[in-house]
Protein backbone atom coordinates (compact mmCIF):
# COMPACT_ATOMS: atom_id res chain seq x y z
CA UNK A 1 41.15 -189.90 171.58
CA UNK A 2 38.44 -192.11 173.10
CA UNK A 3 35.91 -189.09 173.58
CA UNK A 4 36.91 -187.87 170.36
CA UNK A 5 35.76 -191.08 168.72
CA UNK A 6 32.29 -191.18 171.30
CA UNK A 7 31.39 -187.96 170.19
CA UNK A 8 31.79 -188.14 166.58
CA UNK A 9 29.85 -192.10 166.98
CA UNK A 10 27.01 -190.14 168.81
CA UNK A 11 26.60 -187.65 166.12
CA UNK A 12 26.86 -190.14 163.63
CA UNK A 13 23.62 -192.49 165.57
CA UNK A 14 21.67 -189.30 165.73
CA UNK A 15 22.23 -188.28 162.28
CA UNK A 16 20.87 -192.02 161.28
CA UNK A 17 17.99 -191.83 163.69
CA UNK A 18 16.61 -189.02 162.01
CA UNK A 19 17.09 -189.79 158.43
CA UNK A 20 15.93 -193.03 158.26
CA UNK A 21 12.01 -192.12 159.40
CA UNK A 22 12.03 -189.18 156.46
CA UNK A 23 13.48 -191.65 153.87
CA UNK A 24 10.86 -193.80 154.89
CA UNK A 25 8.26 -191.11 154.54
CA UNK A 26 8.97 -190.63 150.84
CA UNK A 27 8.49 -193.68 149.90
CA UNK A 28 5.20 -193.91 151.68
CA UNK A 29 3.20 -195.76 149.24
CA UNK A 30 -0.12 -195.31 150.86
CA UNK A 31 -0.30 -191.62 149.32
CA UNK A 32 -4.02 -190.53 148.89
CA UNK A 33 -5.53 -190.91 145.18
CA UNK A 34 -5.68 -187.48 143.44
CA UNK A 35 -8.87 -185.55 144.35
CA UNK A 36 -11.95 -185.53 142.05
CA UNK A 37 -13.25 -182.55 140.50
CA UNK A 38 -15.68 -180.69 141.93
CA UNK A 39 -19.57 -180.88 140.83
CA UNK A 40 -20.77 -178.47 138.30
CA UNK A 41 -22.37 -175.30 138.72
CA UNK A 42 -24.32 -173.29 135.87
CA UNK A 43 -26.53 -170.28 135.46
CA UNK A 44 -29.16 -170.58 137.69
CA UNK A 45 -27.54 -172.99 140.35
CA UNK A 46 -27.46 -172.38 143.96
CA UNK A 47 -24.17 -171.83 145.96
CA UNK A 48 -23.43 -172.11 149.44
CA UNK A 49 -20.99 -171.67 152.18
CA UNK A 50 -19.45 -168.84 154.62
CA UNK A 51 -19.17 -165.54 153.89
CA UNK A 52 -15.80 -163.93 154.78
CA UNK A 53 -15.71 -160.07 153.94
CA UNK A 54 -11.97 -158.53 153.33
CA UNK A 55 -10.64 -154.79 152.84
CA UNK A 56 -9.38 -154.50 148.79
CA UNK A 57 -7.40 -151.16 147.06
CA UNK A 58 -9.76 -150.51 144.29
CA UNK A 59 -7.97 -149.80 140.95
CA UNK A 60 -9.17 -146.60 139.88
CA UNK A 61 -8.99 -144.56 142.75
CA UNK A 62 -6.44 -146.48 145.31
CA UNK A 63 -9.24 -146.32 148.34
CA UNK A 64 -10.10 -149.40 150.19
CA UNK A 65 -13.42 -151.27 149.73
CA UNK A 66 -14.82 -153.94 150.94
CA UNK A 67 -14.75 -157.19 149.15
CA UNK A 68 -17.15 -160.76 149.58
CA UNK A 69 -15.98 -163.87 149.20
CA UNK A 70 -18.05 -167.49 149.72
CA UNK A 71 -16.06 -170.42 150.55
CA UNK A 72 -17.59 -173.54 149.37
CA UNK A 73 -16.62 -177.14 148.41
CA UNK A 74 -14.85 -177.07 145.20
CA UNK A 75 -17.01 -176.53 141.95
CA UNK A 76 -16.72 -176.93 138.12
CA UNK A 77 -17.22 -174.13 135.90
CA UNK A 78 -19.28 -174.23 132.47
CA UNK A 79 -17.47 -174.03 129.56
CA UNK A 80 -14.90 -172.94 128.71
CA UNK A 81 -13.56 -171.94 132.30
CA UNK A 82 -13.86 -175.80 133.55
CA UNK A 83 -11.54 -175.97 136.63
CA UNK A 84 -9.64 -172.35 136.29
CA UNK A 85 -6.66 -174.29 136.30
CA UNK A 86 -6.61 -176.10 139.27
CA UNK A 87 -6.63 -179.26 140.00
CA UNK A 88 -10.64 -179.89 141.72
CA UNK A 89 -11.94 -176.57 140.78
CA UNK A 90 -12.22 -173.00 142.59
CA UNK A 91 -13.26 -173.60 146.13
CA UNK A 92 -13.51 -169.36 146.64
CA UNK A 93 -15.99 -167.10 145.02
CA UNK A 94 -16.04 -163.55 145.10
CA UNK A 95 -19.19 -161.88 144.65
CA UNK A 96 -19.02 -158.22 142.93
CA UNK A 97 -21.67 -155.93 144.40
CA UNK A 98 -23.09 -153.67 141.64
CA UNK A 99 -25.10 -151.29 144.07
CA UNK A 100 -24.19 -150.13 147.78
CA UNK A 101 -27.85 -151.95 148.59
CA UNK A 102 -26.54 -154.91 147.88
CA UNK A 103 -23.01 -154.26 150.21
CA UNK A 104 -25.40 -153.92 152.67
CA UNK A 105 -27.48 -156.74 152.26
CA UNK A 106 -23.81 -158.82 152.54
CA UNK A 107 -22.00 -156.89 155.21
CA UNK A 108 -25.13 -158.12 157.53
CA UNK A 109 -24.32 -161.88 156.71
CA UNK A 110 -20.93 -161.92 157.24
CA UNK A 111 -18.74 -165.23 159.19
CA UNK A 112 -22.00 -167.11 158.47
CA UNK A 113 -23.55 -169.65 155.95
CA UNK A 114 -25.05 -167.79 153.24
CA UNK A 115 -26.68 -169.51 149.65
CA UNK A 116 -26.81 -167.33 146.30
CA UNK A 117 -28.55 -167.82 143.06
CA UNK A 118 -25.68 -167.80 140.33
CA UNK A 119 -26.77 -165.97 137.03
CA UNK A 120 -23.13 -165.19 136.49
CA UNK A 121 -20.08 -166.55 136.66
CA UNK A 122 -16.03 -166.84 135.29
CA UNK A 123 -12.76 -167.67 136.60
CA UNK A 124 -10.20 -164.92 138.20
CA UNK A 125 -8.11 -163.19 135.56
CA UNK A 126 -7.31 -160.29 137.08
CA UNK A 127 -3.40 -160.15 138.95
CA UNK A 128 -4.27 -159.97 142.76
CA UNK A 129 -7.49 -161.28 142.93
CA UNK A 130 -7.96 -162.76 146.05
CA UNK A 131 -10.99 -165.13 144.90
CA UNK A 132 -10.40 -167.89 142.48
CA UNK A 133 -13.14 -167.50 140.82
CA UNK A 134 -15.45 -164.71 140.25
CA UNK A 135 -19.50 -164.24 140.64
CA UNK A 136 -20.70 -160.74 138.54
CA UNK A 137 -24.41 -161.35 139.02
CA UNK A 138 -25.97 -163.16 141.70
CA UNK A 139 -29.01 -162.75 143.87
CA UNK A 140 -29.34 -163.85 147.78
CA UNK A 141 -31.40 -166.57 148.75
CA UNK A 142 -33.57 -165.83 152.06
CA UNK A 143 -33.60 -168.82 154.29
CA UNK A 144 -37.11 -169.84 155.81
């Protein structure tokens, strides 16, 4: 009966010892303040940040093609895309080639810091898009 009672006792101290640290978790007061959206960016502004390059199924003909993407800080759309429903704005732009000269001039910058002029730009609407927000016409910035 004795080592009946120990074990249930033992179970019953461990169970305690690990609640009481996750009660105490939530109600952690010292919770950071809710981030601040990003800083604008309009026609004409410059972005920057790595270029990451993934493999896409295009939608009219199933084959796989490349797709760029610039991670940056988060940004604020003009009107009336604002913050593409998130909370500090898109922090991932993809950038839609419109020639196979300009897939080449990416594909050679790719896992490092690029900067491109925006002339172009909109939230992700289309279902699968890997980007949260979307950069039609751009130009590349050459770095001195």
């Amino acid at each position: 009966m004795t080592k009946l009672f120990a074990t249930r006792l033992a179970l019953v101290a461990t169970m305690a010892m690990l609640a009481t640290p996750a009660m105490s978790a939530q109600q952690d007061d010292g919770a950071p303040p809710p981030s601040k959206p990003g800083k604008p960016i309009n026609t004409g502004d410059v972005l920057s940040g790595a270029l990451n390059a993934m493999k896409v199924r295009d939608v009219k003909n199933g084959k796989r093609v490349p797709m760029y993407q610039i991670t940056s800080e988060p940004r604020r759309l003009p009107a009336p895309n604002g913050l593409c429903n998130l909370e500090t704005g898109p922090e991932t732009f993809q950038l839609v080639t419109s020639s196979d000269a300009q897939a080449t001039q990416l594909k050679s910058f790719v896992g490092k810091e690029i900067s491109v002029k925006v002339d172009e730009v909109a939230c992700a609407s289309d279902p699968g898009q890997m980007s949260e927000a979307v950069i039609t016409k751009w130009s590349l910035i050459k770095k001195q």
